[in-house]
C-alpha atoms as a PDB file:
ATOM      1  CA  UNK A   1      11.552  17.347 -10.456  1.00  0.00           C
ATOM      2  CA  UNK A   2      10.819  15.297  -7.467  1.00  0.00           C
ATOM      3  CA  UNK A   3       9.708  12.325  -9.380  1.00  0.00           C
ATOM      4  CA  UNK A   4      12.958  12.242 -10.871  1.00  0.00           C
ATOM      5  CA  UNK A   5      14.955  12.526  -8.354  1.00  0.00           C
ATOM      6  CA  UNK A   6      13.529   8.970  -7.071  1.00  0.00           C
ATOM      7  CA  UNK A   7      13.990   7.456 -10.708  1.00  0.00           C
ATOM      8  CA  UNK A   8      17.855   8.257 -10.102  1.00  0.00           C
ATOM      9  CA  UNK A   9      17.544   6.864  -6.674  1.00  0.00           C
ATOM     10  CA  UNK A  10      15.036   4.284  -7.339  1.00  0.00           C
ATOM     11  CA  UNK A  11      13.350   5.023  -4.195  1.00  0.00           C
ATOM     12  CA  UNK A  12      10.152   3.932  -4.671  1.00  0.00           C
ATOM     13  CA  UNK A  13       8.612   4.503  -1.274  1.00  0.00           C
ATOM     14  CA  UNK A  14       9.702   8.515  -1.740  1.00  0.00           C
ATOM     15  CA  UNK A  15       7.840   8.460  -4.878  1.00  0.00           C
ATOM     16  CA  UNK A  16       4.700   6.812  -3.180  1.00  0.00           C
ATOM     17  CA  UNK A  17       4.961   9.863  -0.233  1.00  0.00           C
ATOM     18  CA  UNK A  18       5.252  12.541  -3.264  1.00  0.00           C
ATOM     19  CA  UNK A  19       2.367  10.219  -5.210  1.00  0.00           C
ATOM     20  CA  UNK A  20       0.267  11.095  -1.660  1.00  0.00           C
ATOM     21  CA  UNK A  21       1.377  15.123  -1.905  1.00  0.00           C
ATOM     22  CA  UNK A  22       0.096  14.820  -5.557  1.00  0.00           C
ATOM     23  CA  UNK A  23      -3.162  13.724  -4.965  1.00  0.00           C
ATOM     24  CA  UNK A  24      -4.044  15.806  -1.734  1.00  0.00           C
ATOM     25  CA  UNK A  25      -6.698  17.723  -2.564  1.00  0.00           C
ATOM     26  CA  UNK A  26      -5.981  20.002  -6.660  1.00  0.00           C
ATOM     27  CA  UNK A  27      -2.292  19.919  -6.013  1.00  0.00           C
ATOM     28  CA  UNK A  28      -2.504  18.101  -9.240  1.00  0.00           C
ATOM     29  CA  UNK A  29      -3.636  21.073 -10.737  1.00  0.00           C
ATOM     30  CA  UNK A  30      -0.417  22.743 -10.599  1.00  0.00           C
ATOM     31  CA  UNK A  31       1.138  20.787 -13.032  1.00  0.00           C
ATOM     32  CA  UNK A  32      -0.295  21.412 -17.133  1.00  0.00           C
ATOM     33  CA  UNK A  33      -1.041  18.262 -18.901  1.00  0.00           C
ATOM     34  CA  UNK A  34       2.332  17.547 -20.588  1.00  0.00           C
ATOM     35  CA  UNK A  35       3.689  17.667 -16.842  1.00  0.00           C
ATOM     36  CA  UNK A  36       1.106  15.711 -15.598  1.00  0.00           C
ATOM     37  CA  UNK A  37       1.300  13.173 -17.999  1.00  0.00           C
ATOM     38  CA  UNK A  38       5.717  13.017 -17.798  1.00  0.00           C
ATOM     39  CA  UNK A  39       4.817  12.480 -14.064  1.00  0.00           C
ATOM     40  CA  UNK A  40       2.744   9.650 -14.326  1.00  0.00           C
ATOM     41  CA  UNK A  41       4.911   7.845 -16.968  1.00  0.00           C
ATOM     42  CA  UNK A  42       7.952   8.346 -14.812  1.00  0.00           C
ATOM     43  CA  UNK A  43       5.727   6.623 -12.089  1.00  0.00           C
ATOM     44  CA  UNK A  44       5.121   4.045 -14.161  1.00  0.00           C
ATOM     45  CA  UNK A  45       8.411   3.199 -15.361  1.00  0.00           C
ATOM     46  CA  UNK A  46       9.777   3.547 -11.228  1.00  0.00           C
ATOM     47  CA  UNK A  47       6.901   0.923 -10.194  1.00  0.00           C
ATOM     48  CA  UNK A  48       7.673  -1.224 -13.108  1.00  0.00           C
ATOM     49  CA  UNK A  49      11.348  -1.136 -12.472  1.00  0.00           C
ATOM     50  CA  UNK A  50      10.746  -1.720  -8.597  1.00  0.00           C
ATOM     51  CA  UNK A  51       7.442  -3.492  -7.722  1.00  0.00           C
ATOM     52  CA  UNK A  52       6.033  -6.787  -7.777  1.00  0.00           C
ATOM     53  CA  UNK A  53       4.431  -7.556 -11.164  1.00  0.00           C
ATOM     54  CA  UNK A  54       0.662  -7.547  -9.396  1.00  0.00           C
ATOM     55  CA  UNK A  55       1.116  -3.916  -8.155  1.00  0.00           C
ATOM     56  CA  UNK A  56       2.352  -3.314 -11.300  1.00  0.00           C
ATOM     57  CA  UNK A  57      -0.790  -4.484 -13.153  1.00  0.00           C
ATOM     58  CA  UNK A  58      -2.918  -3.057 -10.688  1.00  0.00           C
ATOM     59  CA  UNK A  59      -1.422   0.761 -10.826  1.00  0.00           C
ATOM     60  CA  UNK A  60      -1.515   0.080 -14.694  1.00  0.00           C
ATOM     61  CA  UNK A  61      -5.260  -0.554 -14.877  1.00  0.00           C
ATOM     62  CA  UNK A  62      -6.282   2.000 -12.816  1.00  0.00           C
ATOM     63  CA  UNK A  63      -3.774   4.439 -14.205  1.00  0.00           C
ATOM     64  CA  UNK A  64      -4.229   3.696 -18.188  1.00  0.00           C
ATOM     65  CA  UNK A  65      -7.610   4.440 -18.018  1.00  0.00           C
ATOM     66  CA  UNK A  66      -7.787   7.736 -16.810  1.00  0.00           C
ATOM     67  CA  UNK A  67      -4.547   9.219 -15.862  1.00  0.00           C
ATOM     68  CA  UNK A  68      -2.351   9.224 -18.582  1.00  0.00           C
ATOM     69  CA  UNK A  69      -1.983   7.457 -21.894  1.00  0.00           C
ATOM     70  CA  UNK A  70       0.891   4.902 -21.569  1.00  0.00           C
ATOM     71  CA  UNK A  71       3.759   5.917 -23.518  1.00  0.00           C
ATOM     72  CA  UNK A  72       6.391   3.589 -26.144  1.00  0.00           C
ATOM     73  CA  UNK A  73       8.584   3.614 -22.747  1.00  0.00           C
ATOM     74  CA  UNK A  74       5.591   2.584 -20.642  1.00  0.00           C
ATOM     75  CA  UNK A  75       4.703  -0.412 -22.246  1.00  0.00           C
ATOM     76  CA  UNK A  76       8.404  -2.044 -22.611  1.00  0.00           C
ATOM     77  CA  UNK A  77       8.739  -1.167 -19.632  1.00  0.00           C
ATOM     78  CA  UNK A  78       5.707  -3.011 -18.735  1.00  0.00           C
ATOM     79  CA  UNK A  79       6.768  -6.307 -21.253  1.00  0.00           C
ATOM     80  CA  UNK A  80       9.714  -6.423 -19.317  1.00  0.00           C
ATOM     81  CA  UNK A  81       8.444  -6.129 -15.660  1.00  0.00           C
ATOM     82  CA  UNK A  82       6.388  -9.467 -16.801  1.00  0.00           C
ATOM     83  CA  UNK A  83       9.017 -11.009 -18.369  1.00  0.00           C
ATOM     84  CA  UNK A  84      11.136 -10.635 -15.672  1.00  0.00           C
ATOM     85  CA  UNK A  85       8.221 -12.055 -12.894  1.00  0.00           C
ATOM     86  CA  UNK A  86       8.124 -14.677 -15.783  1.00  0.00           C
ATOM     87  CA  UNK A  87       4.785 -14.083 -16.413  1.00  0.00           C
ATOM     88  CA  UNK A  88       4.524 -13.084 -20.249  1.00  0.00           C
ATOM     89  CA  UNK A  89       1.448 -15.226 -20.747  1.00  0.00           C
ATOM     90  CA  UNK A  90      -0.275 -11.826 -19.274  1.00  0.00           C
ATOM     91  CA  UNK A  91       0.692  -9.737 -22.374  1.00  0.00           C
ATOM     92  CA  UNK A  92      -3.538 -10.326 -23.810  1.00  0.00           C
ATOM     93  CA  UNK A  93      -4.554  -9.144 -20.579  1.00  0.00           C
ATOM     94  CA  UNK A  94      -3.052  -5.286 -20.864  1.00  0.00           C
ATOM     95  CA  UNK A  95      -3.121  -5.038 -24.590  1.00  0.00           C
END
């Protein structure tokens, strides 16, 4: 899929573009729910690996609550996104 393609290239400003394609308008609604939900963990995982921790936590709040339900992978992913912006003392604040 697209989304993987920039997980392999870590190209996080293609997956924004192809985040904007996915929500114009019920293009969403061509994926089922297990698609929908591998999409938005890869998402995850690509801002984790490549954004600054406060993007991070804000796609993560507005994303865990109603887009998908954060996967094992998602949330070491997340653990180490703040221990690498040294900022572990935020763990209570997502748990």
């Amino acid at each position: 899929t697209g989304l993987l393609q920039c997980c392999d290239l870590k190209d996080i400003k293609l997956a924004y573009r192809l985040n904007k394609v996915m929500e114009k308008g019920d293009n969403w609604k061509f994926l089922d729910m297990d698609r929908l939900n591998a999409y938005w963990s890869k998402f995850f995982s690509l801002l984790c690996m490549m954004e600054q921790i406060d993007v991070v936590l804000k796609w993560y709040k507005e994303m865990s609550s109603s887009l998908f339900y954060p996967t094992p992978k998602n949330i070491l992913d997340l653990l180490q996104a703040l221990d690498a912006a040294n900022h572990l003392e935020l763990i209570p604040s997502v748990w």
